[in-house]
PDB file of N, CA and C in Angstrom:
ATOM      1  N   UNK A   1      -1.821 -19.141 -44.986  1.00  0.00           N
ATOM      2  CA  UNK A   1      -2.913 -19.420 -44.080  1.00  0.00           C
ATOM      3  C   UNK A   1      -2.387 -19.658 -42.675  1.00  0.00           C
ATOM      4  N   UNK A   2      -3.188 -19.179 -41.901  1.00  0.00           N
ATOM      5  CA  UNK A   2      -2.658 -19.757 -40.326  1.00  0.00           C
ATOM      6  C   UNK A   2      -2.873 -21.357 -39.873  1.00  0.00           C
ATOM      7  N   UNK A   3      -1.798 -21.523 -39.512  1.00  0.00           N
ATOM      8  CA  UNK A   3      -2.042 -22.859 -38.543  1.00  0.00           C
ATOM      9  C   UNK A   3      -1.761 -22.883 -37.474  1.00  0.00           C
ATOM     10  N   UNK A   4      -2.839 -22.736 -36.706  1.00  0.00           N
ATOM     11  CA  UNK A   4      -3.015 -23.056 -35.266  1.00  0.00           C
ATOM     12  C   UNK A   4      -1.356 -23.867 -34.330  1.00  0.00           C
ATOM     13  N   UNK A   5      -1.314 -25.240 -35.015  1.00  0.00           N
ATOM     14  CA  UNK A   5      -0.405 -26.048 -34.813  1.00  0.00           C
ATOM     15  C   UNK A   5       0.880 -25.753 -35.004  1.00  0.00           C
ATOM     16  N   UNK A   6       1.153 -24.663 -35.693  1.00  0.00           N
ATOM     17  CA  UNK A   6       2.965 -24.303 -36.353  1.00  0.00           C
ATOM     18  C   UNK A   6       3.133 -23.465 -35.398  1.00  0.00           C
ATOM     19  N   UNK A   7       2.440 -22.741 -34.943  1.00  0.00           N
ATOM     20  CA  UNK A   7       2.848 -21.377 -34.083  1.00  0.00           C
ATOM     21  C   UNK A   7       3.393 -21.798 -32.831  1.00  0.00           C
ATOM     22  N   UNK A   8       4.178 -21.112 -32.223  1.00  0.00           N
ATOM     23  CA  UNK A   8       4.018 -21.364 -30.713  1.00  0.00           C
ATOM     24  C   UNK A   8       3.512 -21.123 -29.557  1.00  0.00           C
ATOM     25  N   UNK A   9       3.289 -21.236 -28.377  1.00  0.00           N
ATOM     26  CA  UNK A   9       2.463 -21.126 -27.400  1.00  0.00           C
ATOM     27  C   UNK A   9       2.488 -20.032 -27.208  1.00  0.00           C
ATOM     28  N   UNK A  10       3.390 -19.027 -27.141  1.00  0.00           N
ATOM     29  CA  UNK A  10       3.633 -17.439 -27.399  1.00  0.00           C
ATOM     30  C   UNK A  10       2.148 -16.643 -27.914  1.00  0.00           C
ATOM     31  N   UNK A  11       2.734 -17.208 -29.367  1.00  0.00           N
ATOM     32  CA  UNK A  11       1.948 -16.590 -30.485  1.00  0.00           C
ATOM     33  C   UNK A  11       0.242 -16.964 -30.073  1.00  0.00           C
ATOM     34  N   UNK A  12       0.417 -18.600 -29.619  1.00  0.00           N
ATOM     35  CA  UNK A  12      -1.605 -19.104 -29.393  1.00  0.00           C
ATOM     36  C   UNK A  12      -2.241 -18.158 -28.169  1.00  0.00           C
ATOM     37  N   UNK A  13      -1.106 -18.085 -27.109  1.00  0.00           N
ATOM     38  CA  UNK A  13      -1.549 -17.297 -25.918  1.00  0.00           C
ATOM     39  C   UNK A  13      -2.225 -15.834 -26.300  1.00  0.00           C
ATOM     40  N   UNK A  14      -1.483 -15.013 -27.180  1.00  0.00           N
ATOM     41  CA  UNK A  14      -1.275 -14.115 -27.711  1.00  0.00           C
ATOM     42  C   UNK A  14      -2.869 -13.747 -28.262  1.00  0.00           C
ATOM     43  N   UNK A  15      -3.130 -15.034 -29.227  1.00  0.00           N
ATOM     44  CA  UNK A  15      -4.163 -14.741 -29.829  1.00  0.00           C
ATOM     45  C   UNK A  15      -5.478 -15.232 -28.746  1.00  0.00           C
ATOM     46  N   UNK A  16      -5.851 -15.929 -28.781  1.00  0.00           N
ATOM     47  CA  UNK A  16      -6.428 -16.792 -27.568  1.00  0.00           C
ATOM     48  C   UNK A  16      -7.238 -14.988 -26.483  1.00  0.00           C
ATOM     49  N   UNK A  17      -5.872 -14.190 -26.026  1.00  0.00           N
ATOM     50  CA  UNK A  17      -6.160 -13.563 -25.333  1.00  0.00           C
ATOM     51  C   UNK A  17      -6.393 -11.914 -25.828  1.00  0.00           C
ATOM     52  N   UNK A  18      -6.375 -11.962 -27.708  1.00  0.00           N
ATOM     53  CA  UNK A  18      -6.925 -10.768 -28.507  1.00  0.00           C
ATOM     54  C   UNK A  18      -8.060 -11.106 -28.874  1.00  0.00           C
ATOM     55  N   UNK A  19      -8.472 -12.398 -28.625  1.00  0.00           N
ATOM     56  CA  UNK A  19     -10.012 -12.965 -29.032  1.00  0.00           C
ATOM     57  C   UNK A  19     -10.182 -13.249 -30.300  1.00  0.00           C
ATOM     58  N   UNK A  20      -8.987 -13.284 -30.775  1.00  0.00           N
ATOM     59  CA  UNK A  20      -8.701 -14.455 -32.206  1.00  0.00           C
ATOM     60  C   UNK A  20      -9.474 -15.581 -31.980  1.00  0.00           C
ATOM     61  N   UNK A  21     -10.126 -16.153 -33.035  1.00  0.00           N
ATOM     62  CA  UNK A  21     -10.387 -17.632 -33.011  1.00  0.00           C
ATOM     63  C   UNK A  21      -8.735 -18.418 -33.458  1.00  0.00           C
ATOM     64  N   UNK A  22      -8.225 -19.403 -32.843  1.00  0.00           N
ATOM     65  CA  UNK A  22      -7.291 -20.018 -33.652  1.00  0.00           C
ATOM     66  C   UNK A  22      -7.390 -21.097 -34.648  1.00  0.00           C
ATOM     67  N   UNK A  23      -8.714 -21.320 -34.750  1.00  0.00           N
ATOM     68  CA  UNK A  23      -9.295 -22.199 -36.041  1.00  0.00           C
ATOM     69  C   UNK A  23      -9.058 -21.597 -37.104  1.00  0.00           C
ATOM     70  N   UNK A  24      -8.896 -22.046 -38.501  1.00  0.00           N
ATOM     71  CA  UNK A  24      -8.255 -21.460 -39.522  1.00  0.00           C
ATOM     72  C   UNK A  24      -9.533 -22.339 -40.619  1.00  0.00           C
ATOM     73  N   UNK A  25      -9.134 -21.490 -41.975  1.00  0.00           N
ATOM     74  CA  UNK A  25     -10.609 -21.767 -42.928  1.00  0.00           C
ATOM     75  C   UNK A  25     -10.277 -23.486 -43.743  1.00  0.00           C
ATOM     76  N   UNK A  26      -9.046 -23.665 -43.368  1.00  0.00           N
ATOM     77  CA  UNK A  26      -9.067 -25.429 -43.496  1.00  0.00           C
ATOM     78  C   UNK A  26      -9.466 -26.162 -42.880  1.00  0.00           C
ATOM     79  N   UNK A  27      -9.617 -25.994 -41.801  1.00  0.00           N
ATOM     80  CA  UNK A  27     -10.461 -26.942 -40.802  1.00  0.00           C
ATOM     81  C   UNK A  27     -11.861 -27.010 -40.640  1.00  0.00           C
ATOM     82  N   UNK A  28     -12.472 -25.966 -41.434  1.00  0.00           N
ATOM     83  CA  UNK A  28     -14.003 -26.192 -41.830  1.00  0.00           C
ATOM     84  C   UNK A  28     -13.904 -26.457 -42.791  1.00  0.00           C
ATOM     85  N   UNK A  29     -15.617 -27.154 -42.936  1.00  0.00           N
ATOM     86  CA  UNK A  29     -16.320 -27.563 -44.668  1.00  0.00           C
ATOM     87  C   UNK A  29     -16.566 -26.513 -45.134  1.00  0.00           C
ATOM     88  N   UNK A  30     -16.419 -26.390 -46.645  1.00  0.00           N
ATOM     89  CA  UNK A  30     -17.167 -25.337 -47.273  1.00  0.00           C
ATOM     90  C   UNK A  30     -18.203 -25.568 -47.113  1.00  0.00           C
ATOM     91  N   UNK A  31     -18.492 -24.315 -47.616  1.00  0.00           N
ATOM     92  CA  UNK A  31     -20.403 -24.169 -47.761  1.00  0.00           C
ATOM     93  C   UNK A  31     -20.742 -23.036 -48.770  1.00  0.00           C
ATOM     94  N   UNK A  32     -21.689 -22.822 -49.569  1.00  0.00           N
ATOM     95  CA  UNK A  32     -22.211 -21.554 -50.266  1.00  0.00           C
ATOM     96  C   UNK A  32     -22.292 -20.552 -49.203  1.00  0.00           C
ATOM     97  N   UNK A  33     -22.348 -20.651 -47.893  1.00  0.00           N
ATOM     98  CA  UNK A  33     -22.080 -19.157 -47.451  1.00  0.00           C
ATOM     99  C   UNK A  33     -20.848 -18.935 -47.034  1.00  0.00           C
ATOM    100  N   UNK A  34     -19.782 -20.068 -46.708  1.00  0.00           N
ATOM    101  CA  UNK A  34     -18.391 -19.900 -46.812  1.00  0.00           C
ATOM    102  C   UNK A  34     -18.082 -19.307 -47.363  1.00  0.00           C
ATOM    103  N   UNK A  35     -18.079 -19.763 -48.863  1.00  0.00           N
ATOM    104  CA  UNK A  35     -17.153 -18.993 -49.923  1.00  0.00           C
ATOM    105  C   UNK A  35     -17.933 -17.808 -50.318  1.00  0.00           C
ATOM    106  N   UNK A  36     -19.082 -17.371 -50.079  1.00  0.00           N
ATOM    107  CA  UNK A  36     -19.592 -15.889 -50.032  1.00  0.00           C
ATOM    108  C   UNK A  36     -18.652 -14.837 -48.776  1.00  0.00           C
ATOM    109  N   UNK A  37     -18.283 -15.543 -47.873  1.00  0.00           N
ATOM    110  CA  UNK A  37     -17.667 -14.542 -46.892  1.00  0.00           C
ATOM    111  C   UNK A  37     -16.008 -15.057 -46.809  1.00  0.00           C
ATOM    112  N   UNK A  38     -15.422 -15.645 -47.762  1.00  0.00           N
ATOM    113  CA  UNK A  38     -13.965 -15.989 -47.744  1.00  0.00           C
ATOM    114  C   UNK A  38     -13.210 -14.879 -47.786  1.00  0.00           C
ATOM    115  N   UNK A  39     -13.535 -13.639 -48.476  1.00  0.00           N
ATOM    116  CA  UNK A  39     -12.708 -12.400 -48.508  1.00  0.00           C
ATOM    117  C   UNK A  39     -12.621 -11.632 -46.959  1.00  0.00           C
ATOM    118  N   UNK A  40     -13.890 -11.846 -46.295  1.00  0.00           N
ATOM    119  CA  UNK A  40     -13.745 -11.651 -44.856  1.00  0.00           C
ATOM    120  C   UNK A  40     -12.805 -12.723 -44.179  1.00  0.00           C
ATOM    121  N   UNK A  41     -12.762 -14.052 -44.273  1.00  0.00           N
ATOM    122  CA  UNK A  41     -12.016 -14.655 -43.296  1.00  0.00           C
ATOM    123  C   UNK A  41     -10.845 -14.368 -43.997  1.00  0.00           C
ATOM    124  N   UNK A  42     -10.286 -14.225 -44.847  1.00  0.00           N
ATOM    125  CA  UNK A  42      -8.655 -13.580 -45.657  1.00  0.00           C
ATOM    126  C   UNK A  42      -8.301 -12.507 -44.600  1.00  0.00           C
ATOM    127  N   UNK A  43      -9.063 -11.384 -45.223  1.00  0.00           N
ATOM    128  CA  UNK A  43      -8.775 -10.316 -43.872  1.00  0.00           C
ATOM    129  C   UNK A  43      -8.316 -10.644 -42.498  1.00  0.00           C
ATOM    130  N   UNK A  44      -9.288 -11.617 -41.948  1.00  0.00           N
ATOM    131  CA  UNK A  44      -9.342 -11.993 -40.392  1.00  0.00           C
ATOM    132  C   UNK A  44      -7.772 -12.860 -40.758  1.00  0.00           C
ATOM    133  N   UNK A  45      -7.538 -13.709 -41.646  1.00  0.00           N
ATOM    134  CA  UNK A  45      -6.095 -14.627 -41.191  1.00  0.00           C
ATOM    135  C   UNK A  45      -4.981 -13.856 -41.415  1.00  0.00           C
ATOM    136  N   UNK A  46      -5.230 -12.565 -42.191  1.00  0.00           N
ATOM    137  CA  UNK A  46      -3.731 -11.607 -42.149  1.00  0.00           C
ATOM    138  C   UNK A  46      -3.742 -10.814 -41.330  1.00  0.00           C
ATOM    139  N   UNK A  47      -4.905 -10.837 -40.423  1.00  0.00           N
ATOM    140  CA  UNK A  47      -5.040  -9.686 -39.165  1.00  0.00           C
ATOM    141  C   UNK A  47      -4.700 -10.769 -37.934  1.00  0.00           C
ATOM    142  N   UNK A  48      -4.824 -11.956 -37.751  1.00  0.00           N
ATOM    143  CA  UNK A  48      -4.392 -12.691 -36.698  1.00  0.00           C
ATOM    144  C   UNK A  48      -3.499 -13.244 -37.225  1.00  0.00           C
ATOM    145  N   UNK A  49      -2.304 -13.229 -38.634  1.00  0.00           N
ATOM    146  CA  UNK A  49      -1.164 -13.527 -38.530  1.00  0.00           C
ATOM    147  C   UNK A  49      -0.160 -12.494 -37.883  1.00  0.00           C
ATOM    148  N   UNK A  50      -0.721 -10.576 -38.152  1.00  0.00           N
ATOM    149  CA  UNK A  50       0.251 -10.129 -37.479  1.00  0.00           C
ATOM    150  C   UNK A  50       0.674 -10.413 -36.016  1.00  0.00           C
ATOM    151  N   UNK A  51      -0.030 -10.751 -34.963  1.00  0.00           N
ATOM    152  CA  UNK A  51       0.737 -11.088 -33.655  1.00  0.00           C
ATOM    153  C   UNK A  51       1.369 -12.162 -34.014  1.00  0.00           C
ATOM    154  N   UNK A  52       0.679 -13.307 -34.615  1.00  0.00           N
ATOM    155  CA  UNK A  52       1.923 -14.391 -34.826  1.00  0.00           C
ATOM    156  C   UNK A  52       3.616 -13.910 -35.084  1.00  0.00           C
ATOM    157  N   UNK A  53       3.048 -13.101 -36.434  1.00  0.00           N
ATOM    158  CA  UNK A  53       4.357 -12.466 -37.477  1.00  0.00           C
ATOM    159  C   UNK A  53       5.443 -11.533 -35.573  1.00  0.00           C
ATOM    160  N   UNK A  54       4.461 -10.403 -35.229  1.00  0.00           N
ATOM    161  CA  UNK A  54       5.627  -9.841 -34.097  1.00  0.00           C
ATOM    162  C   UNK A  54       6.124 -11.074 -33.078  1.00  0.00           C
ATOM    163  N   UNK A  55       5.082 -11.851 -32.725  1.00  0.00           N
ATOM    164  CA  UNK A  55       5.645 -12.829 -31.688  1.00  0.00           C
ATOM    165  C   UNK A  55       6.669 -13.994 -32.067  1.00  0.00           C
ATOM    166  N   UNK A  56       6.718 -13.884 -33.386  1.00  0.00           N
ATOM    167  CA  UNK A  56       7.903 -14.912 -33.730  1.00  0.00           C
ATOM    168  C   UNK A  56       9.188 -13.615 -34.366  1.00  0.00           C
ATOM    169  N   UNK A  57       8.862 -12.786 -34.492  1.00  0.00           N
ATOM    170  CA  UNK A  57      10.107 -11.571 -34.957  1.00  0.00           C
ATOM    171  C   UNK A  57      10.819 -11.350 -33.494  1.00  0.00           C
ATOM    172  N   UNK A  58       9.884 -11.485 -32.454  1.00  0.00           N
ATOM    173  CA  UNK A  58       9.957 -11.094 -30.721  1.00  0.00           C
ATOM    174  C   UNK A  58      10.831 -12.099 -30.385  1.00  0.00           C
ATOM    175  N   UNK A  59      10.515 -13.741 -30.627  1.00  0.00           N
ATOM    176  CA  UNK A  59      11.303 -14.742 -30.386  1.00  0.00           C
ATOM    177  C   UNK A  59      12.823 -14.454 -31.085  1.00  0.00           C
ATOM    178  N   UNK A  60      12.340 -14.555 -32.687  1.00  0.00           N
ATOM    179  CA  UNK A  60      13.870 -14.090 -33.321  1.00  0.00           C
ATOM    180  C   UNK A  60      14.717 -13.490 -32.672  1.00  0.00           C
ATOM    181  N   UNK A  61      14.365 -12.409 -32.470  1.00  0.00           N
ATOM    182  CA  UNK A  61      15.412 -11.086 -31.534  1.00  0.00           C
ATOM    183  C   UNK A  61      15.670 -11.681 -29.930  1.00  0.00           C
ATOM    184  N   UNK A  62      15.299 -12.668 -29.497  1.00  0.00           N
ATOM    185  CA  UNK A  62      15.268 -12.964 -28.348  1.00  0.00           C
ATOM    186  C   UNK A  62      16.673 -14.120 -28.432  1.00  0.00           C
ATOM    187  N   UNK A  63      16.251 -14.712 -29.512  1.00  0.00           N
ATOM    188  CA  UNK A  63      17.198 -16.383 -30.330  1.00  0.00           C
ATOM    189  C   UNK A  63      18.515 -15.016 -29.860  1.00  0.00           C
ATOM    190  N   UNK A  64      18.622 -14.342 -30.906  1.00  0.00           N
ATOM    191  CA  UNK A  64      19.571 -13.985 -31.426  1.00  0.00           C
ATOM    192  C   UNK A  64      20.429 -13.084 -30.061  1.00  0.00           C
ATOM    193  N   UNK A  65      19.740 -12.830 -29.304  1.00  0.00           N
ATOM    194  CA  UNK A  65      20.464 -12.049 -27.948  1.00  0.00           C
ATOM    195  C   UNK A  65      21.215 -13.026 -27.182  1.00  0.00           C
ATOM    196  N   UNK A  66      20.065 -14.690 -27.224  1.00  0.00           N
ATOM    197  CA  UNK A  66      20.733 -15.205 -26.296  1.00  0.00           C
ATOM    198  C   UNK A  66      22.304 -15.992 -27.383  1.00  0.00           C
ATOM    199  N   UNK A  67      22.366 -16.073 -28.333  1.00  0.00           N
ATOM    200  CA  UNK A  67      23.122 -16.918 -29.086  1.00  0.00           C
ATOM    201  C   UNK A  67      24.540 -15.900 -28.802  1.00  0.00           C
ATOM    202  N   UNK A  68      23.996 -14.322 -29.149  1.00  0.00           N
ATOM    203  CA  UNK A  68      25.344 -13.551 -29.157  1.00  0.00           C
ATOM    204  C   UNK A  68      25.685 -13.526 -27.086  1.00  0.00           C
ATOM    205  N   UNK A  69      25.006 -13.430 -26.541  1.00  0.00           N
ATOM    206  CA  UNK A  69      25.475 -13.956 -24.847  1.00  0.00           C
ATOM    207  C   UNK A  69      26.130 -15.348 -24.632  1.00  0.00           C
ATOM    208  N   UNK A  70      26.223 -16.324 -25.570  1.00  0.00           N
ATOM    209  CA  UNK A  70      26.362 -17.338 -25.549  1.00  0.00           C
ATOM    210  C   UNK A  70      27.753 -17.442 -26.130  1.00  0.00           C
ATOM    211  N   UNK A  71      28.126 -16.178 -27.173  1.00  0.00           N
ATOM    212  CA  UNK A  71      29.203 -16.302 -28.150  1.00  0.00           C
ATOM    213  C   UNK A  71      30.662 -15.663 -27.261  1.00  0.00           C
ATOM    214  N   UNK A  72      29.538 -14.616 -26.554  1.00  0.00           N
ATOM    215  CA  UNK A  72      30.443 -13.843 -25.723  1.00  0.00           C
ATOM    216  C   UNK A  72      30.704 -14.460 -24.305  1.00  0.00           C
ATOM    217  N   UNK A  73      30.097 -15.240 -23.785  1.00  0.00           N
ATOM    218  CA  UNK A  73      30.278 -16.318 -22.727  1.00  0.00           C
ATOM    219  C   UNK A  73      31.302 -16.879 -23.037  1.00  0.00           C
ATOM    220  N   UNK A  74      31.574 -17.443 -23.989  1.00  0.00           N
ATOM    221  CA  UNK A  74      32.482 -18.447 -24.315  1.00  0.00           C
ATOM    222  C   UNK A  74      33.630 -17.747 -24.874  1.00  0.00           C
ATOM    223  N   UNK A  75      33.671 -16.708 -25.661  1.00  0.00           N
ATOM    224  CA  UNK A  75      34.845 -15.722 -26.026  1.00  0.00           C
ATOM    225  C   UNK A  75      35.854 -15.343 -24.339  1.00  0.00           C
ATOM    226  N   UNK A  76      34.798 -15.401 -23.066  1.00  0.00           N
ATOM    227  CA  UNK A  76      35.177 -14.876 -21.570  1.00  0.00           C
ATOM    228  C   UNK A  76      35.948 -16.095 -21.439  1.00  0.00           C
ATOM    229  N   UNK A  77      35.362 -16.994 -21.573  1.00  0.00           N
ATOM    230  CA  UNK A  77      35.798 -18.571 -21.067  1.00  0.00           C
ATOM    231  C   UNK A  77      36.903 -18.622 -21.530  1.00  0.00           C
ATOM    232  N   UNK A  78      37.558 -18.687 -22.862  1.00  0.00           N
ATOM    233  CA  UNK A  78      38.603 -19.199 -23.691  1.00  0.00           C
ATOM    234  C   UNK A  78      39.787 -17.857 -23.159  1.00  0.00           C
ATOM    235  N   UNK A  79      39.301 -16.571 -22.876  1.00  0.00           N
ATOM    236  CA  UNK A  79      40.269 -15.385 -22.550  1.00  0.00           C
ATOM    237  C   UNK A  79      40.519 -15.845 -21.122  1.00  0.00           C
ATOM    238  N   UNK A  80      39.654 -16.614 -20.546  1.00  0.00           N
ATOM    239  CA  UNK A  80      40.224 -16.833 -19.025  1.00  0.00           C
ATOM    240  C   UNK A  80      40.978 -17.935 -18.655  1.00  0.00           C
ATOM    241  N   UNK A  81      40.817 -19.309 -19.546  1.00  0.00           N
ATOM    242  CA  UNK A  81      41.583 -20.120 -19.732  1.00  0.00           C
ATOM    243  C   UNK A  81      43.020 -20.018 -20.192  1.00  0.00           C
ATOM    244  N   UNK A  82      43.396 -18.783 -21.185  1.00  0.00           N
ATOM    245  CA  UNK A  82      44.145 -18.871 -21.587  1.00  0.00           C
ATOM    246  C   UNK A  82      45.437 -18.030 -20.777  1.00  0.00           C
ATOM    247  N   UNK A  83      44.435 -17.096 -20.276  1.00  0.00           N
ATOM    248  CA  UNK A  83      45.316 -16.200 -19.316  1.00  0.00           C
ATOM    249  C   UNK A  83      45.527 -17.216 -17.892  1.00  0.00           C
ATOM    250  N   UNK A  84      44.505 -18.178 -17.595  1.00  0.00           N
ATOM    251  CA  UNK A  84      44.852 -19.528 -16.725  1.00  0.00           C
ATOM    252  C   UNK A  84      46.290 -20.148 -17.122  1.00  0.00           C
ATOM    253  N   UNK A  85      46.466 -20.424 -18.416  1.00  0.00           N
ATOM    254  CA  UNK A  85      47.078 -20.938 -19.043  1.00  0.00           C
ATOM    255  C   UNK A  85      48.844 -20.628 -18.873  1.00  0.00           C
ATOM    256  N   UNK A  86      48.745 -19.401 -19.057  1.00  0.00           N
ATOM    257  CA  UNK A  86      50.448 -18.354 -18.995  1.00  0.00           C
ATOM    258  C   UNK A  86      50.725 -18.367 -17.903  1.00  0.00           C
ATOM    259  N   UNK A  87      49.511 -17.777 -16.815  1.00  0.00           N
ATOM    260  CA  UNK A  87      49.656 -18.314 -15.203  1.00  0.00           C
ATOM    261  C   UNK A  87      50.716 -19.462 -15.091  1.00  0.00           C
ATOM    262  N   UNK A  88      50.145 -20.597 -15.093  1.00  0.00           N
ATOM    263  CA  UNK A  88      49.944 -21.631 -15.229  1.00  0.00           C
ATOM    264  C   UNK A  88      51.993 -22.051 -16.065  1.00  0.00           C
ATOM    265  N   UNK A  89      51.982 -21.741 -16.630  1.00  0.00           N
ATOM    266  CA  UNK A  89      53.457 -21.799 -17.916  1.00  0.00           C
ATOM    267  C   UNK A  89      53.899 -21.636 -17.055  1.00  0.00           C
ATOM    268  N   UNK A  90      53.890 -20.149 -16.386  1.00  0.00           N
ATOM    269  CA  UNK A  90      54.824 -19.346 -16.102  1.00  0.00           C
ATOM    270  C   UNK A  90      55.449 -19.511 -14.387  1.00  0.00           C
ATOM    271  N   UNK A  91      53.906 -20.401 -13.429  1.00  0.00           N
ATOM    272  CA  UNK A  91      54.847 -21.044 -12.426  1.00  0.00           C
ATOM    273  C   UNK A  91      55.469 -22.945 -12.782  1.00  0.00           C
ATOM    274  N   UNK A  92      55.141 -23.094 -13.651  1.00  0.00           N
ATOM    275  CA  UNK A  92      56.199 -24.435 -14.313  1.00  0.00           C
ATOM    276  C   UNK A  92      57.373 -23.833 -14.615  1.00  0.00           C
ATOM    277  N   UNK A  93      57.586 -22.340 -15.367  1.00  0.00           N
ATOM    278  CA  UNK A  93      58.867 -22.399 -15.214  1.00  0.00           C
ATOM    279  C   UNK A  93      59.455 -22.072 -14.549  1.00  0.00           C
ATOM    280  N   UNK A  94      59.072 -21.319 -13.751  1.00  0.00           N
ATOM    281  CA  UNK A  94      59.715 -21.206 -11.982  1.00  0.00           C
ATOM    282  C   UNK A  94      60.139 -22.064 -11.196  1.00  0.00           C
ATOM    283  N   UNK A  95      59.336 -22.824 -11.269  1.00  0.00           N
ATOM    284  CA  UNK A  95      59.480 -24.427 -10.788  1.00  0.00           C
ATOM    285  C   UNK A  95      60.737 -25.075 -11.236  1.00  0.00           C
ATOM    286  N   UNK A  96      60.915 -25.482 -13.021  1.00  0.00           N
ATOM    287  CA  UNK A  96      61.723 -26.061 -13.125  1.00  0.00           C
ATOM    288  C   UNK A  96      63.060 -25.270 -12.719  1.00  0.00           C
ATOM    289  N   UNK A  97      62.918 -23.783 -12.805  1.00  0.00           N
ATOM    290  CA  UNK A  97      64.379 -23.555 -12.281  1.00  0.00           C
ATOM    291  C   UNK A  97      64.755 -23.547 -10.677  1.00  0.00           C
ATOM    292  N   UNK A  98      63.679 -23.847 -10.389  1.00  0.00           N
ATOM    293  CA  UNK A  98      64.050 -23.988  -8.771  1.00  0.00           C
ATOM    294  C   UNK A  98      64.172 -25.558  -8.641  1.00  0.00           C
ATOM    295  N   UNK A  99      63.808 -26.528  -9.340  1.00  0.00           N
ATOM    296  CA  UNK A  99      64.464 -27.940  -9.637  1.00  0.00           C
ATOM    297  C   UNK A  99      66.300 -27.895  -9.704  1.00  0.00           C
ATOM    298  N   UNK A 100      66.118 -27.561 -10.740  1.00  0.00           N
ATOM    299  CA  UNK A 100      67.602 -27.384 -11.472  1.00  0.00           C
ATOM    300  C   UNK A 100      68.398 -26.904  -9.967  1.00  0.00           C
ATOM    301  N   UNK A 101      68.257 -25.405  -9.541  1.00  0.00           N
ATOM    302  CA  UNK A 101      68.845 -24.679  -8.567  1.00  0.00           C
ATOM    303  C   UNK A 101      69.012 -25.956  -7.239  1.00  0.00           C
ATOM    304  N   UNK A 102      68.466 -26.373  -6.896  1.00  0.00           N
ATOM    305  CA  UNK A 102      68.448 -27.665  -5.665  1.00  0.00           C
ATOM    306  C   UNK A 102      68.537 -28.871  -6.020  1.00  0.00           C
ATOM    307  N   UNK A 103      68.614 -29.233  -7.381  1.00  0.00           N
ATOM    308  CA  UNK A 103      69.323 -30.562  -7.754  1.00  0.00           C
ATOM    309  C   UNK A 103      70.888 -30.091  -7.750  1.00  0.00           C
ATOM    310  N   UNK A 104      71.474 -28.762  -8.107  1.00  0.00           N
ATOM    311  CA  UNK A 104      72.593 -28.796  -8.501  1.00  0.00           C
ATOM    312  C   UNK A 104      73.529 -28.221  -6.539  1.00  0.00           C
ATOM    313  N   UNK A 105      72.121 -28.012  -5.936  1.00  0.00           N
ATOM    314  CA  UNK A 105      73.007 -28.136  -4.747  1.00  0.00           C
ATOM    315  C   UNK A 105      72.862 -29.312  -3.595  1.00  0.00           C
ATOM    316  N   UNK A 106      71.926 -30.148  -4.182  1.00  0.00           N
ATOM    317  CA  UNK A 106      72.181 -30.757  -3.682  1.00  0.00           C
ATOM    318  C   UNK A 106      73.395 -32.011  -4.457  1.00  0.00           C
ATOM    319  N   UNK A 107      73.919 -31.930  -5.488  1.00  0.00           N
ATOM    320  CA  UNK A 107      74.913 -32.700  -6.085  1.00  0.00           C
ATOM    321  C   UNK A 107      76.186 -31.967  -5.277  1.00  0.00           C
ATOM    322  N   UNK A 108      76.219 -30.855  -5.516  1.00  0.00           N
ATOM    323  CA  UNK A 108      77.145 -30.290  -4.157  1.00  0.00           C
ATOM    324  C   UNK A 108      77.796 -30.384  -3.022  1.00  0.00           C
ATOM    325  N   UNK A 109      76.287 -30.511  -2.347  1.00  0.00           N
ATOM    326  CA  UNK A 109      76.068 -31.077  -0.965  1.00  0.00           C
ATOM    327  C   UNK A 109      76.594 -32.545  -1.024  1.00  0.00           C
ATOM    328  N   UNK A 110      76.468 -33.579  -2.051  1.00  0.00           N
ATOM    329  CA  UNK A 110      76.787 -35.219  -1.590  1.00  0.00           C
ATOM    330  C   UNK A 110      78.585 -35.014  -2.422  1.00  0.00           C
ATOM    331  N   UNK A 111      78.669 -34.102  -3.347  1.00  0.00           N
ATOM    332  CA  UNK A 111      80.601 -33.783  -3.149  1.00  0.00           C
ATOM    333  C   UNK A 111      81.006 -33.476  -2.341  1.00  0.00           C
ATOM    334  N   UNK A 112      80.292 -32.744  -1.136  1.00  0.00           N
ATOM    335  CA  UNK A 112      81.040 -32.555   0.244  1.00  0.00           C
ATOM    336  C   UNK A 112      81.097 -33.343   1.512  1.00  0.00           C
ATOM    337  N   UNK A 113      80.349 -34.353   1.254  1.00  0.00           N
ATOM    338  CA  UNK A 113      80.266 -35.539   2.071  1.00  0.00           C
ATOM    339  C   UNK A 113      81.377 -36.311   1.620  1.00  0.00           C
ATOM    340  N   UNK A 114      81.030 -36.775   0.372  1.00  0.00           N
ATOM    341  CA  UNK A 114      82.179 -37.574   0.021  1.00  0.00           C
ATOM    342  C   UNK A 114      83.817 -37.261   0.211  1.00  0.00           C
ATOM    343  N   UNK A 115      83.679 -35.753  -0.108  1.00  0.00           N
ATOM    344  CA  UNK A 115      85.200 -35.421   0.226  1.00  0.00           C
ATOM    345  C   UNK A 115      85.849 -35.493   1.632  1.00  0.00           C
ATOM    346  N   UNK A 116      84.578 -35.490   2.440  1.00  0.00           N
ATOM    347  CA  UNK A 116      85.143 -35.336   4.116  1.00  0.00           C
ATOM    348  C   UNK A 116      85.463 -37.113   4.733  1.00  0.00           C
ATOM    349  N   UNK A 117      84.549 -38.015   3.657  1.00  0.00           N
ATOM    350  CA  UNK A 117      84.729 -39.289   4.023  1.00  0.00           C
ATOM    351  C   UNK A 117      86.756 -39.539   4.281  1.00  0.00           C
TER     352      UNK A 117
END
């Protein structure tokens, strides 16, 4: 059965503007002419569930585009960090050998002071 209330604003807009009623046959009282025309309102709730049914298949496919943009966002992120990363290694080790290279001249440099003392 349709419920008005489960759907989303999508789906109510949707109907609202095919001239669906979004009242559903639970929210009325029976009556002897109700249940004389229940096979008509059946019809009518599987004919105003199909926009529901595409507008939530529409959402689905929508979920699912943004989740895989989301997967691949972050697949970019972690490939750019990491290539940040080697960057990153690779002037530390430049660095430390240019440490090493000017610590060891400057130990040099204070043996040649001392020797001239």
């Amino acid at each position: 059965m349709y419920d008005p209330s489960s759907t989303n604003t999508v789906g109510r807009d949707y109907l609202i503007n095919a001239g669906s009623s979004p009242t559903s046959p639970q929210n009325q009282s029976p009556s002897s002419s109700d249940r004389s025309s229940s096979p008509t309102k059946l019809s009518n709730t599987k004919t105003s569930s199909l926009p529901v049914d595409s507008a939530r298949i529409e959402k689905r496919r929508q979920n699912t585009l943004a989740a895989r943009r989301y997967r691949q966002k972050r697949v970019d992120q972690m490939s750019g960090l990491e290539s940040q990363l080697k960057e990153t290694q690779g002037e530390r080790d430049d660095l430390r050998v240019k440490v090493a290279r000017l610590e060891g001249e400057v130990e040099t440099l204070r043996q040649l002071l001392r020797s001239q003392k």
